[in-house]
Every structure is written in structure tokens, then in C-alpha cells.
N, C-alpha and C. Protein backbone atom coordinates (compact mmCIF):
# COMPACT_ATOMS: atom_id res chain seq x y z
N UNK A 1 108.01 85.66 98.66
CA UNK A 1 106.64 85.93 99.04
C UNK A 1 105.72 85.24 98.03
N UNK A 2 105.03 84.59 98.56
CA UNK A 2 104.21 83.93 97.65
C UNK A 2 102.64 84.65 97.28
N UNK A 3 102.02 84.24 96.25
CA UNK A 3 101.21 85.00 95.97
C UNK A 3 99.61 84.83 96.51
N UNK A 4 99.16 84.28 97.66
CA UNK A 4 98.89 84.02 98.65
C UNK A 4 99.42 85.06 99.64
N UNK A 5 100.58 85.04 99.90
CA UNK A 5 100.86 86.28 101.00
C UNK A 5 100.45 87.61 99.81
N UNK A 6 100.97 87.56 98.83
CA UNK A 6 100.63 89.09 98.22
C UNK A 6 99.77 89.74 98.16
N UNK A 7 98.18 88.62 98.21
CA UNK A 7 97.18 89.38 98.04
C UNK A 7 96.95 89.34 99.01
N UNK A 8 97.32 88.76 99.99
CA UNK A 8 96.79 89.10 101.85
C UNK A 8 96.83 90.80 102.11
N UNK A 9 98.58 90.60 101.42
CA UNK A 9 98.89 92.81 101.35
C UNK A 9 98.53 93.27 101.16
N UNK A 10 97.87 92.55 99.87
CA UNK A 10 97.24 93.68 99.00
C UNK A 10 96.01 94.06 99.66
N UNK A 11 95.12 93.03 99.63
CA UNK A 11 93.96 93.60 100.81
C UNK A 11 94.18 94.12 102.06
N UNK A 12 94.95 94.01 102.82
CA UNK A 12 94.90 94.55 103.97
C UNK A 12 95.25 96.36 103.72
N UNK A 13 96.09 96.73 102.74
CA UNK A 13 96.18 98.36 102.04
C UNK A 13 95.02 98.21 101.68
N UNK A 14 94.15 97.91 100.81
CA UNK A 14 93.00 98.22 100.60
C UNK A 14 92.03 99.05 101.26
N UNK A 15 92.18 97.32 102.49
CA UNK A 15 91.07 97.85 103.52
C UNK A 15 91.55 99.19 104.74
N UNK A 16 92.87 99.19 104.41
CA UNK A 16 93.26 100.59 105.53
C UNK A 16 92.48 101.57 104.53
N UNK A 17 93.09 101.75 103.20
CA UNK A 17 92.64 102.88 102.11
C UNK A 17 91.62 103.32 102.49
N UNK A 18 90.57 102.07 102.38
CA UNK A 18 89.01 102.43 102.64
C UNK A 18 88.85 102.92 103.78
N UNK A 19 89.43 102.13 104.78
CA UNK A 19 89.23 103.11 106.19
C UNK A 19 88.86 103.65 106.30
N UNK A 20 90.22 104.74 105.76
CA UNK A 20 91.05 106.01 105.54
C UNK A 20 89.56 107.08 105.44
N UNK A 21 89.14 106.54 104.30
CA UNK A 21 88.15 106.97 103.16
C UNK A 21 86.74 107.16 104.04
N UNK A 22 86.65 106.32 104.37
CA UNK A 22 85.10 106.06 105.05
C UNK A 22 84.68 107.03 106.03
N UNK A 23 86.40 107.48 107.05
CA UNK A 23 86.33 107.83 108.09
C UNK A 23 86.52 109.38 107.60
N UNK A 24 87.32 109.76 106.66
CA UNK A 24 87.45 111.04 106.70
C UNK A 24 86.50 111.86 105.36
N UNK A 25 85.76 111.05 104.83
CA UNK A 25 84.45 111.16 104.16
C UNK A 25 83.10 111.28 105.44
N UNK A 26 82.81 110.65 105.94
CA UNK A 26 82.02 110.80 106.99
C UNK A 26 82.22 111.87 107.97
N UNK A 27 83.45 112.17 108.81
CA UNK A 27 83.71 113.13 109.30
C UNK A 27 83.56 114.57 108.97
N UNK A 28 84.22 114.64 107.58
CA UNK A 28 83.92 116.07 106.67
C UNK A 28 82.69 116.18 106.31
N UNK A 29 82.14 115.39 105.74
CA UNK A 29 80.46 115.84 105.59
C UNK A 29 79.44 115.86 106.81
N UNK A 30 79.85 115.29 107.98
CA UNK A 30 78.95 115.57 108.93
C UNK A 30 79.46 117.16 109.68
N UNK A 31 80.91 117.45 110.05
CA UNK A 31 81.47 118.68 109.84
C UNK A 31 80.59 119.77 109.26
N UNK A 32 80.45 119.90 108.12
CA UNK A 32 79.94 120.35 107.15
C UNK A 32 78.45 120.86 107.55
N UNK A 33 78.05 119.92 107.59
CA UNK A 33 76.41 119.60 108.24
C UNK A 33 76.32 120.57 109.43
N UNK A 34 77.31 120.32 110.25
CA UNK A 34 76.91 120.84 111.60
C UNK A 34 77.17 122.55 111.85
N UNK A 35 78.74 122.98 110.86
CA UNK A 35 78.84 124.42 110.79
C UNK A 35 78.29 125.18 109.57
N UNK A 36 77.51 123.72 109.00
CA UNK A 36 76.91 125.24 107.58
C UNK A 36 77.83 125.78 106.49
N UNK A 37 79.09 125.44 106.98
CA UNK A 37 79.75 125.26 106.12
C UNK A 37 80.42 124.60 105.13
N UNK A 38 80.77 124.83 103.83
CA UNK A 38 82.23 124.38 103.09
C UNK A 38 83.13 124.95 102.52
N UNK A 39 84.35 124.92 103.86
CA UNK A 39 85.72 125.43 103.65
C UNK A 39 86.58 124.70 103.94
N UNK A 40 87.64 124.78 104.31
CA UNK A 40 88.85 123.83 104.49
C UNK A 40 89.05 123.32 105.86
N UNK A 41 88.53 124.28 106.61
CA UNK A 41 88.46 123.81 107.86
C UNK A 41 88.10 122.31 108.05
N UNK A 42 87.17 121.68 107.42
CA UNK A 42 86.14 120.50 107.58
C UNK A 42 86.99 120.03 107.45
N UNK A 43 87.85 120.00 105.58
CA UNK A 43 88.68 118.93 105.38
C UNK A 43 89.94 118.52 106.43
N UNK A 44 90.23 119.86 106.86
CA UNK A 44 91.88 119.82 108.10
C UNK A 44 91.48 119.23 109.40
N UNK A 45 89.96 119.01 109.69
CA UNK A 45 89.81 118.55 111.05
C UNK A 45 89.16 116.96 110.27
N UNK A 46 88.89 116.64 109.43
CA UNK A 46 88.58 115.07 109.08
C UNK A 46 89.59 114.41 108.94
N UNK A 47 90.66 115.10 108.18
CA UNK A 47 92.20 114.92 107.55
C UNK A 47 92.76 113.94 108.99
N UNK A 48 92.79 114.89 110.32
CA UNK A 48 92.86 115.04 111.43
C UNK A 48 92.32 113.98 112.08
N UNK A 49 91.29 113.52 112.04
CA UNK A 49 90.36 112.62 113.03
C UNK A 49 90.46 111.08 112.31
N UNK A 50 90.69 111.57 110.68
CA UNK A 50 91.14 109.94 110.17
C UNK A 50 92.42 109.35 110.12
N UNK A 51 93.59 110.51 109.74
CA UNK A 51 94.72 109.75 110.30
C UNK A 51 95.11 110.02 111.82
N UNK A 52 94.62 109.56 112.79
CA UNK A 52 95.01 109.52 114.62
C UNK A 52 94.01 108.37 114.43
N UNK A 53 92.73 108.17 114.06
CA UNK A 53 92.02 106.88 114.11
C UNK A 53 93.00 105.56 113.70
N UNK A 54 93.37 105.48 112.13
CA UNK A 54 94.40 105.05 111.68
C UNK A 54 95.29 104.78 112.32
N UNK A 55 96.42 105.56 113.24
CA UNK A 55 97.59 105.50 113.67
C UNK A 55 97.09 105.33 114.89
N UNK A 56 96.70 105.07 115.74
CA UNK A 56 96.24 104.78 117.21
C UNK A 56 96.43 103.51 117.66
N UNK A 57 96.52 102.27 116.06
CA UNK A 57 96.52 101.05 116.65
C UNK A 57 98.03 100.57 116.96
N UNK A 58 98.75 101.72 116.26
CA UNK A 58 100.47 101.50 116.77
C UNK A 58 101.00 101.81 118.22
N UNK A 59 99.97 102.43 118.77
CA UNK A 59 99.98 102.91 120.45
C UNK A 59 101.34 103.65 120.33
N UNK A 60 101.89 104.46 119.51
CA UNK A 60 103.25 105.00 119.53
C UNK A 60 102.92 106.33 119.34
N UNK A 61 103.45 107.63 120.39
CA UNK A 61 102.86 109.10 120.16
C UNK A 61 103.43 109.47 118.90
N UNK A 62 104.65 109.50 119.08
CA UNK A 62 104.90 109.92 117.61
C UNK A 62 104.25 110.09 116.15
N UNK A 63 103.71 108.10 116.09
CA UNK A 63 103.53 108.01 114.83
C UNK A 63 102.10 108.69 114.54
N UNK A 64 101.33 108.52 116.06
CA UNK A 64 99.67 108.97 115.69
C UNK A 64 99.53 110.67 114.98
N UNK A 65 100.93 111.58 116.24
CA UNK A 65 101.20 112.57 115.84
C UNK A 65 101.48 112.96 114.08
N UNK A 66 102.57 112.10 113.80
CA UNK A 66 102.79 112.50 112.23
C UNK A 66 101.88 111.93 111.66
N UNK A 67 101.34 110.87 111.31
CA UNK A 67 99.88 110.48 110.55
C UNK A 67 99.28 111.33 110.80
N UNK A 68 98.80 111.99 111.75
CA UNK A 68 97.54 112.91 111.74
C UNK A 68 97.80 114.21 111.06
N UNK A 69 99.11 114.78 111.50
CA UNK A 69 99.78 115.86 110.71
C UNK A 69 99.67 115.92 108.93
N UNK A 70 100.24 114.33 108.70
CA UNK A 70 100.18 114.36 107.39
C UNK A 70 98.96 113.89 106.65
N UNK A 71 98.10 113.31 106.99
CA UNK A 71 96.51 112.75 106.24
C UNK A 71 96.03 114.09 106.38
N UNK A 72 96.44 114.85 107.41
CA UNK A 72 95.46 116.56 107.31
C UNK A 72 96.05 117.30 106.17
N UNK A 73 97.19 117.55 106.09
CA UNK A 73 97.77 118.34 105.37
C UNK A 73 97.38 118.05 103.59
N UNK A 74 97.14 116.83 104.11
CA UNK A 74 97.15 116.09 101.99
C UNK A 74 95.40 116.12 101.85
N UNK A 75 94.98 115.59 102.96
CA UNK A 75 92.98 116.32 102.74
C UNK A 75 93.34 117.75 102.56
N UNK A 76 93.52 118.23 103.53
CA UNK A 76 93.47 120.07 102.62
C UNK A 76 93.68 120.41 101.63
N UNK A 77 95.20 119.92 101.28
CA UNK A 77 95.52 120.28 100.15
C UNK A 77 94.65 120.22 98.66
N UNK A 78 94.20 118.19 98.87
CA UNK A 78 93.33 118.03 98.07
C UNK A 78 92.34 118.78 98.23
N UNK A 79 91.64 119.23 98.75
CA UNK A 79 90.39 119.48 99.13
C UNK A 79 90.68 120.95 98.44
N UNK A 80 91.73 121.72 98.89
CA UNK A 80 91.57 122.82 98.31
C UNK A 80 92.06 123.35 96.57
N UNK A 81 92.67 122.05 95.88
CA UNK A 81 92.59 121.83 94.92
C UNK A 81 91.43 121.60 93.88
N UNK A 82 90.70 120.75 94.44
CA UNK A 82 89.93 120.40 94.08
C UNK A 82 88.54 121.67 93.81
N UNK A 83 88.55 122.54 94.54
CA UNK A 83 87.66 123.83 94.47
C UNK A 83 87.83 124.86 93.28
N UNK A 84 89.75 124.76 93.18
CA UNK A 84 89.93 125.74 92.08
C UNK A 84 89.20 125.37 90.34
């Protein structure tokens, strides 16, 4: 692999990261906004709405299923770490 292809990788993780970021930053704070609240809920349904955004372009049920399962589970978690 040449280093030309490497940083192609490297940016293209980047720009999923950010995605990631953009989408489930935006989601949770508008969440937020709309029930008046901040609890975990926000984070488990952004968690939720950014990895199925993410995984949607694989058109495979499975994978949208477990991405979404798991980007929720690790926003909560963080999220509820982050409070203590």
C-alpha cells in the first residue's frame, strides 16, 4: 500500500468519524431541545439515528441493524459516563 493509498484511508475514517459526530451531535441536541430534556434517552435515540444513517449505505439489514445497536449503546454509555 502505498502512501498515497494510506492517506486516502486515512481520510475517508476521518470523514465517516466526523459523520458519525455531526450527525449524532445534531440529533441529541435538537432531541434535547424538543423534550426539555437531558437524559439518556437523547443520547440512545441519536446513538440510534447516527449509526443506521452510517450503515444504510451497505443496503445490508443486518449490518444497519448491528451499527445502530452498537453506536447507541457506546453514545449512552458515554453519555452516561460522562454525567458522573
Amino acid at each position: 500500500m502505498t502512501l498515497v493509498n494510506k492517506a486516502r484511508s486515512i481520510g475517508g475514517y476521518g470523514f465517516q468519524c466526523g459523520l458519525v459526530a455531526a450527525i449524532f451531535t445534531s440529533t441529541r441536541c435538537g432531541l434535547q431541545r424538543y423534550r426539555r430534556k437531558d437524559d439518556l434517552v437523547n443520547a440512545l435515540v441519536a446513538g440510534a439515528v447516527a449509526g443506521a444513517t452510517v450503515a444504510a449505505g451497505t443496503r445490508n439489514l443486518k449490518q444497519v441493524v448491528g451499527t445502530t445497536c452498537l453506536v447507541s449503546a457506546f453514545s449512552t454509555a458515554a453519555d452516561y459516563f460522562r454525567t458522573m
